[in-house]
C-alpha atoms as a PDB file:
ATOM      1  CA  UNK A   1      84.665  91.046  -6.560  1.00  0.00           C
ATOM      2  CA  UNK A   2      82.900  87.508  -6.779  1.00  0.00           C
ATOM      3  CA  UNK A   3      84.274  84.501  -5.135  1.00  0.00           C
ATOM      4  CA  UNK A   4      86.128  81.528  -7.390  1.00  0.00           C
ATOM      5  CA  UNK A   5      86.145  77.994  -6.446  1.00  0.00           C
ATOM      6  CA  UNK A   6      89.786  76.177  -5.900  1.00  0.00           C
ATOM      7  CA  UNK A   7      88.783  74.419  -8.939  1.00  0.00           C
ATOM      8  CA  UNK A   8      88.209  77.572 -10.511  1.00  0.00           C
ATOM      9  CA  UNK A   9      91.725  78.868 -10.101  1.00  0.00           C
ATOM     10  CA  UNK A  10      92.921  75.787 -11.848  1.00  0.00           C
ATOM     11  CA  UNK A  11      91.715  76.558 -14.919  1.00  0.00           C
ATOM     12  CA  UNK A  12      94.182  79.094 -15.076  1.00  0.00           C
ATOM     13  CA  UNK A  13      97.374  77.539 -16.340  1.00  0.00           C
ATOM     14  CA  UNK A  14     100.547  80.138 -14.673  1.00  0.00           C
ATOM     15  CA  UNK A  15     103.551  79.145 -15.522  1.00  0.00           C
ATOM     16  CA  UNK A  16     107.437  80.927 -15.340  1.00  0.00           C
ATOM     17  CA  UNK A  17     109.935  81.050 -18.436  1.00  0.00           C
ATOM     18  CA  UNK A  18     112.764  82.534 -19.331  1.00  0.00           C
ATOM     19  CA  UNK A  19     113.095  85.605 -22.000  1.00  0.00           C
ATOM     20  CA  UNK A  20     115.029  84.145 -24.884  1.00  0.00           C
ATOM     21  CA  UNK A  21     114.719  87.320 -27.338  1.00  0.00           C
ATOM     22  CA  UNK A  22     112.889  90.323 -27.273  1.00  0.00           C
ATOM     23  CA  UNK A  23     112.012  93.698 -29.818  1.00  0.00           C
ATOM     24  CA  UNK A  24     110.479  96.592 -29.627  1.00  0.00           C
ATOM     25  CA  UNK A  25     107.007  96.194 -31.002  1.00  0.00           C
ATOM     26  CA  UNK A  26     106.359  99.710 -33.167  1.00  0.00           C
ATOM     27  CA  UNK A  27     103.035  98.408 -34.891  1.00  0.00           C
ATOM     28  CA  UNK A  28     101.173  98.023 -31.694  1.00  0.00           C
ATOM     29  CA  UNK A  29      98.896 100.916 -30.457  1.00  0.00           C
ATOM     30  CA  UNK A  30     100.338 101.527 -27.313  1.00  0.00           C
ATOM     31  CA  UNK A  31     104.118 101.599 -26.304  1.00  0.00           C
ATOM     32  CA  UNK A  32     104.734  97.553 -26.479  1.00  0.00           C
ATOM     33  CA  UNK A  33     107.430  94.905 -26.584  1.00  0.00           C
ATOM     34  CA  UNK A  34     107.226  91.587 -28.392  1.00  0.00           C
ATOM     35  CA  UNK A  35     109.117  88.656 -26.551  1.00  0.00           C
ATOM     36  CA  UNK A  36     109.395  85.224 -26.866  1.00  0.00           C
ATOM     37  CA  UNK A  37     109.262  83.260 -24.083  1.00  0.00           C
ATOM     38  CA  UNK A  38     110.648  79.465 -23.515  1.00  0.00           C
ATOM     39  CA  UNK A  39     108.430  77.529 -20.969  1.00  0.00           C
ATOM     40  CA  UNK A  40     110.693  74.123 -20.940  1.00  0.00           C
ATOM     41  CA  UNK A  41     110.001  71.140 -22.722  1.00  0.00           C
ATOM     42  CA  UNK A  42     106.200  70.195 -21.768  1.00  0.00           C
ATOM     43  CA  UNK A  43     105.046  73.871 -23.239  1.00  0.00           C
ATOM     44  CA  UNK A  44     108.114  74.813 -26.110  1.00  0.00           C
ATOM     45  CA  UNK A  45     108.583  78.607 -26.899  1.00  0.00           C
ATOM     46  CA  UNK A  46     106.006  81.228 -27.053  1.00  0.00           C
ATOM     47  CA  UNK A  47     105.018  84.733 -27.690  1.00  0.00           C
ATOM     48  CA  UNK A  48     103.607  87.487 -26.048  1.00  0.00           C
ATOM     49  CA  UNK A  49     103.132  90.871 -26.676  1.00  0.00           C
ATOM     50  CA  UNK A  50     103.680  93.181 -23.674  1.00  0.00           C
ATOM     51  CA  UNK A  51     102.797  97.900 -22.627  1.00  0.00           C
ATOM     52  CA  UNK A  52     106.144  97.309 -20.400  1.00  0.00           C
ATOM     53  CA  UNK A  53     107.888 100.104 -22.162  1.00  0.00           C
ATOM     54  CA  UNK A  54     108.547 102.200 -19.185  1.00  0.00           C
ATOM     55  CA  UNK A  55     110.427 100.094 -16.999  1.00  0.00           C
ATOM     56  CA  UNK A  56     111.931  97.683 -19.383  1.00  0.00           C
ATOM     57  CA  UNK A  57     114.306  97.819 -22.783  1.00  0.00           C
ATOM     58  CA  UNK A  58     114.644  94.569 -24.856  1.00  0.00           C
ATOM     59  CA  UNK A  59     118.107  93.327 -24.305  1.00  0.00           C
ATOM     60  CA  UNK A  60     117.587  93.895 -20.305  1.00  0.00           C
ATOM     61  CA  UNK A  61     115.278  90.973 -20.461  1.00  0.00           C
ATOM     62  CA  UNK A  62     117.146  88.575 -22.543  1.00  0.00           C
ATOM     63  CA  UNK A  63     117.512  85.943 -19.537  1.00  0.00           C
ATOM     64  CA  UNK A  64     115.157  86.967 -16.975  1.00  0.00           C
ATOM     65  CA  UNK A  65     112.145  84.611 -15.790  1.00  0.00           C
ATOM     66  CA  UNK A  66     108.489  85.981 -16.077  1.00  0.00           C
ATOM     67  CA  UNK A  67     105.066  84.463 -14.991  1.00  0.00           C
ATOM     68  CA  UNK A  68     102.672  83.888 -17.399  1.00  0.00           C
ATOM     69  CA  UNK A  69      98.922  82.491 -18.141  1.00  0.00           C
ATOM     70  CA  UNK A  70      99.657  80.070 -20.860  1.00  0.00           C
ATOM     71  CA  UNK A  71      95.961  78.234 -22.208  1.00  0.00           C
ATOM     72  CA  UNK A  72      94.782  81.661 -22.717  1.00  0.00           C
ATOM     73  CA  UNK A  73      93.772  81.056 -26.776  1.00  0.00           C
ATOM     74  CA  UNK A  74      96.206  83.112 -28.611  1.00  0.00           C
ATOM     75  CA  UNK A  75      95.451  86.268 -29.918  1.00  0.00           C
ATOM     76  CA  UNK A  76      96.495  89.060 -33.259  1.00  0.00           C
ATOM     77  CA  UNK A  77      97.771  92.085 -32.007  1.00  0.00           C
ATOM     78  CA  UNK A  78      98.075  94.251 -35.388  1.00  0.00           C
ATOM     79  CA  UNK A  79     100.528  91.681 -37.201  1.00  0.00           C
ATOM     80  CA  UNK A  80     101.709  89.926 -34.246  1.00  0.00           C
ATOM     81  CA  UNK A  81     100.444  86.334 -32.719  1.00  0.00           C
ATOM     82  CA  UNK A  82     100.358  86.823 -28.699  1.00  0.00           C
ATOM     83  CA  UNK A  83     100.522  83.273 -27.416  1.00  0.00           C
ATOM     84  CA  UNK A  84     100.727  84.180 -23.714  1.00  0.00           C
ATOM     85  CA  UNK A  85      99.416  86.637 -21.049  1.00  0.00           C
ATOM     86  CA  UNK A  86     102.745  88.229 -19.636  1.00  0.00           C
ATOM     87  CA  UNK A  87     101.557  88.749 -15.620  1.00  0.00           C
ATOM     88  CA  UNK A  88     102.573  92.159 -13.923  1.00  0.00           C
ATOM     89  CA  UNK A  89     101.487  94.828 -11.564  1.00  0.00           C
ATOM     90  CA  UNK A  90     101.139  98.612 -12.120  1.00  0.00           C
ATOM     91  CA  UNK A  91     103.395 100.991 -10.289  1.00  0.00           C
ATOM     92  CA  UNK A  92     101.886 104.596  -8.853  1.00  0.00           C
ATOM     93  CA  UNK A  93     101.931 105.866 -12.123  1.00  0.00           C
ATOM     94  CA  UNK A  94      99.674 103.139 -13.769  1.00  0.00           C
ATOM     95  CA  UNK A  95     103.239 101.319 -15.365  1.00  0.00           C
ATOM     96  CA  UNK A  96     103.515  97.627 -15.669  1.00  0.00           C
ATOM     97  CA  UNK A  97     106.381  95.613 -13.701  1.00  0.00           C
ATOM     98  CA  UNK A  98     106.733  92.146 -14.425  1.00  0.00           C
ATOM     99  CA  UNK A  99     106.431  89.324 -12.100  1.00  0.00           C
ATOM    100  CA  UNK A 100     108.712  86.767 -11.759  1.00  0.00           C
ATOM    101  CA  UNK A 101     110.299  84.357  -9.208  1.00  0.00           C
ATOM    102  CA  UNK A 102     113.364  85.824  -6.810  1.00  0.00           C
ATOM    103  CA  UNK A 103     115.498  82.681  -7.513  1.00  0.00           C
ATOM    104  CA  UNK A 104     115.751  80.811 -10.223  1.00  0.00           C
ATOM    105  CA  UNK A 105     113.778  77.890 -11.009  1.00  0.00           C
ATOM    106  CA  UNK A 106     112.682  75.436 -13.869  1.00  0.00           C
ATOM    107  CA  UNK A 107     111.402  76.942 -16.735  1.00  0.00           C
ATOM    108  CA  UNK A 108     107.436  75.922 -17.044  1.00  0.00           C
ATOM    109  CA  UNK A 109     107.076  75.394 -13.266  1.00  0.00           C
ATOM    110  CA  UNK A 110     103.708  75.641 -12.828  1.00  0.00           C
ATOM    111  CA  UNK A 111     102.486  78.154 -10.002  1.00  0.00           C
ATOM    112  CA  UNK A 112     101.211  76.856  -6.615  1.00  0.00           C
END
């Protein structure tokens, strides 16, 4: 893996917000869920399409805070506008689990 510069690692603009609605996403390729995701007043409300099938069913995230990479340009998936990279890590089977703060905090916090 090659090195980054601090400056580097500002480019990339990670932010937390909070889950205000989210659907099952049957047009996409793989297993997916579409959310939309409010960031606070500086960024507004975005979407983001998101292979966390496995561990995670719609209403369960209605409320919870995620981490996300948020002047990534947007980008179609099938009919859907992604606005946002939804961050996670996979479990031992290759599954996604989100990442999110363990207390709450302001959404569109920027991450240190």
């Amino acid at each position: 893996m090659s090195e980054i510069t601090f400056d580097d690692f500002l480019k990339v603009d990670i932010r937390v917000g909070t889950v205000v609605r989210a659907a099952p996403f049957p047009e996409a390729r793989k297993p997916a869920l579409r959310l939309w995701i409010d960031f606070g007043p500086g960024i507004g409300e975005r979407k983001s399409s998101a292979q966390i099938t496995v561990h995670y069913q719609p209403d369960a995230l209605i409320g919870r805070q995620v981490m996300a990479v948020v002047n990534f340009p947007p980008r179609q998936i099938g009919p859907f506008m992604s606005e946002v990279l939804v961050l996670g890590l996979a479990d031992e089977n290759g599954d996604i689990v989100l990442i999110g703060p363990d207390r709450p905090v302001p959404d569109g916090e920027r991450m240190h």
